[in-house]
C-alpha atoms as a PDB file:
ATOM      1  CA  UNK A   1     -14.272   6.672  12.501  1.00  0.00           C
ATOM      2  CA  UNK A   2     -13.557   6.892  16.286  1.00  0.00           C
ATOM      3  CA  UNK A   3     -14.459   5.170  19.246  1.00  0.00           C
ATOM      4  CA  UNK A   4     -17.322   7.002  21.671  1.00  0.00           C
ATOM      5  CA  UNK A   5     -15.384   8.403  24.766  1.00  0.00           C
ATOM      6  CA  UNK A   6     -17.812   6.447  27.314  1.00  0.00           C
ATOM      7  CA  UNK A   7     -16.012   3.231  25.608  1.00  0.00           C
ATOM      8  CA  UNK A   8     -12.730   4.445  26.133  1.00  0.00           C
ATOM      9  CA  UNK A   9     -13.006   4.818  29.748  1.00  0.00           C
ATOM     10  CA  UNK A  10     -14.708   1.452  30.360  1.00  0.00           C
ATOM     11  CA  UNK A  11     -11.857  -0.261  28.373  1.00  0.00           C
ATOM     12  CA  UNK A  12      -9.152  -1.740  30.332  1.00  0.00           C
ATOM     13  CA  UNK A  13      -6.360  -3.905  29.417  1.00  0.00           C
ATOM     14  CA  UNK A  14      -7.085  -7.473  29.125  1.00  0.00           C
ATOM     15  CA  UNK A  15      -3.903  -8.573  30.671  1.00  0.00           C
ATOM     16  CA  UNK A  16      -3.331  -6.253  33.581  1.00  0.00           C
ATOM     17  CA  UNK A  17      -6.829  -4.718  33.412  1.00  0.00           C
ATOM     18  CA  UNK A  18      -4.897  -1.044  33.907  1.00  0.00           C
ATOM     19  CA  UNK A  19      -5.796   1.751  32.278  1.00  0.00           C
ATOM     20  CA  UNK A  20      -5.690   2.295  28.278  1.00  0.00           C
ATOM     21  CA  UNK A  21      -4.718   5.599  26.590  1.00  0.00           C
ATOM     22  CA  UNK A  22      -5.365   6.788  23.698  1.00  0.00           C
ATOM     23  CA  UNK A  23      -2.887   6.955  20.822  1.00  0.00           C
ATOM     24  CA  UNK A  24      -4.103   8.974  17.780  1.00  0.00           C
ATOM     25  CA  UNK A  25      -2.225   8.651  14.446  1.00  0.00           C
ATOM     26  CA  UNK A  26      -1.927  10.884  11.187  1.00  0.00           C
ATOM     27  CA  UNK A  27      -5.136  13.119  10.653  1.00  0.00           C
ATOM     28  CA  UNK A  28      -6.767  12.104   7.244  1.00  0.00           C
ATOM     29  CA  UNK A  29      -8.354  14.479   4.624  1.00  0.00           C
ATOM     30  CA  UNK A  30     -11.234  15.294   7.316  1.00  0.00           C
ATOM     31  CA  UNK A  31      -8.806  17.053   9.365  1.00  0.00           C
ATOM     32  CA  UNK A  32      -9.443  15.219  12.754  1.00  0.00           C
ATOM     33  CA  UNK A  33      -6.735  12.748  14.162  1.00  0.00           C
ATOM     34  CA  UNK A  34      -7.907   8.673  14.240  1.00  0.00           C
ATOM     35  CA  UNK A  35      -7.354   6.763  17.074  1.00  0.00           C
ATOM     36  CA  UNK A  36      -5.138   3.942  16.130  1.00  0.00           C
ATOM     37  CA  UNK A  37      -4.182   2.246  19.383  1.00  0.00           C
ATOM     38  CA  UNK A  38      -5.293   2.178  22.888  1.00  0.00           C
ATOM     39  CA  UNK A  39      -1.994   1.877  24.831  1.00  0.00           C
ATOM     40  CA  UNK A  40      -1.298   0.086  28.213  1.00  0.00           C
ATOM     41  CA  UNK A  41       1.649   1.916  29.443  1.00  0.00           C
ATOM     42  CA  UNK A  42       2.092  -0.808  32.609  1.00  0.00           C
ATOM     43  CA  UNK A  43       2.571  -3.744  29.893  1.00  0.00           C
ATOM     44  CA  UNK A  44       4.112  -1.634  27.227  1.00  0.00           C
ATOM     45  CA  UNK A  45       1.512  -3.252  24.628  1.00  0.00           C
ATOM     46  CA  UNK A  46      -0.534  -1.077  22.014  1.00  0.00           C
ATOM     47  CA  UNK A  47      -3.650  -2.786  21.016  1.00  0.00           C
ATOM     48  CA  UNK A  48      -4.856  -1.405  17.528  1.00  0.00           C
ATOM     49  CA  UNK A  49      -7.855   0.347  16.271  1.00  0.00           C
ATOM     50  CA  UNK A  50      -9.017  -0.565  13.214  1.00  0.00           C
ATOM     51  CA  UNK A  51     -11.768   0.587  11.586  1.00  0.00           C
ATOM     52  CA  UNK A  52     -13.127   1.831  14.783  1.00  0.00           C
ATOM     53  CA  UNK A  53     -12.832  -1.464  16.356  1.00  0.00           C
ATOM     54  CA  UNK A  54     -10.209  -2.248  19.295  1.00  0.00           C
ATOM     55  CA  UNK A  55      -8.589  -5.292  18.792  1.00  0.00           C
ATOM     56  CA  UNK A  56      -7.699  -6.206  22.382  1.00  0.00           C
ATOM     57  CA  UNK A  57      -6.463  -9.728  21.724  1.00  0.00           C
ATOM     58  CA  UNK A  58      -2.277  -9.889  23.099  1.00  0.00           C
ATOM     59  CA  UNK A  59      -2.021 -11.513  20.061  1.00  0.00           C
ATOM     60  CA  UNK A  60      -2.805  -8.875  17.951  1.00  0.00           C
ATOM     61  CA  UNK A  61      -0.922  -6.289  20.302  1.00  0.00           C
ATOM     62  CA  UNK A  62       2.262  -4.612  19.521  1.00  0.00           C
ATOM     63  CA  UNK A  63       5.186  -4.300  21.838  1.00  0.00           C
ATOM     64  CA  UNK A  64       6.441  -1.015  22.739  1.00  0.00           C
ATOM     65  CA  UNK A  65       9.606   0.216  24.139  1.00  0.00           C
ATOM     66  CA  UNK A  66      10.376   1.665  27.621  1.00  0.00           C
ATOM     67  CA  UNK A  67       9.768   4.926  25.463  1.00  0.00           C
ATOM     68  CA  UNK A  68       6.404   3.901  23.973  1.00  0.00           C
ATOM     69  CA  UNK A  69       8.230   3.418  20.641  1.00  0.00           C
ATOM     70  CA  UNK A  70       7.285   0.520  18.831  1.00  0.00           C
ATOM     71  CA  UNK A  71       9.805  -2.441  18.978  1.00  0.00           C
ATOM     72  CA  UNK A  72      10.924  -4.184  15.363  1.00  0.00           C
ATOM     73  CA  UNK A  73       9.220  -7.710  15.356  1.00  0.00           C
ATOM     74  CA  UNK A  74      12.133 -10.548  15.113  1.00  0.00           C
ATOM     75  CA  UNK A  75      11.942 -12.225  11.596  1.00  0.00           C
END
């Protein structure tokens, strides 16, 4: 499942409210990448995708390097 491109470019990031990219993971058996995170390059945060569904809480975001790598949570 993806998200309709009209959504993606009314999204903005609910921090900064800059612009989101997407980030597309692994293709599954269909062939076609999944978007798995929309990506706020100015807050290096990657908000997830799942099941089709942003989740653009900071809470849920994950923190990503000066190289848009994800950094290892502390625990």
């Amino acid at each position: 499942m993806s998200l309709d491109p009209k959504l993606l470019t009314l999204l903005v990031c609910p921090l900064c409210k800059g612009p989101l990219s997407a980030h597309h993971g692994p293709a599954p058996a269909s062939g076609h990448p999944m978007l798995d995170a929309l990506v706020c390059r100015a807050d290096h945060l990657a908000f997830p995708v799942i099941d089709g569904i942003p989740h653009m809480l900071e809470s849920d975001a994950l923190a990503l390097d000066e190289q848009g790598e994800p950094i290892p949570a502390a625990g």
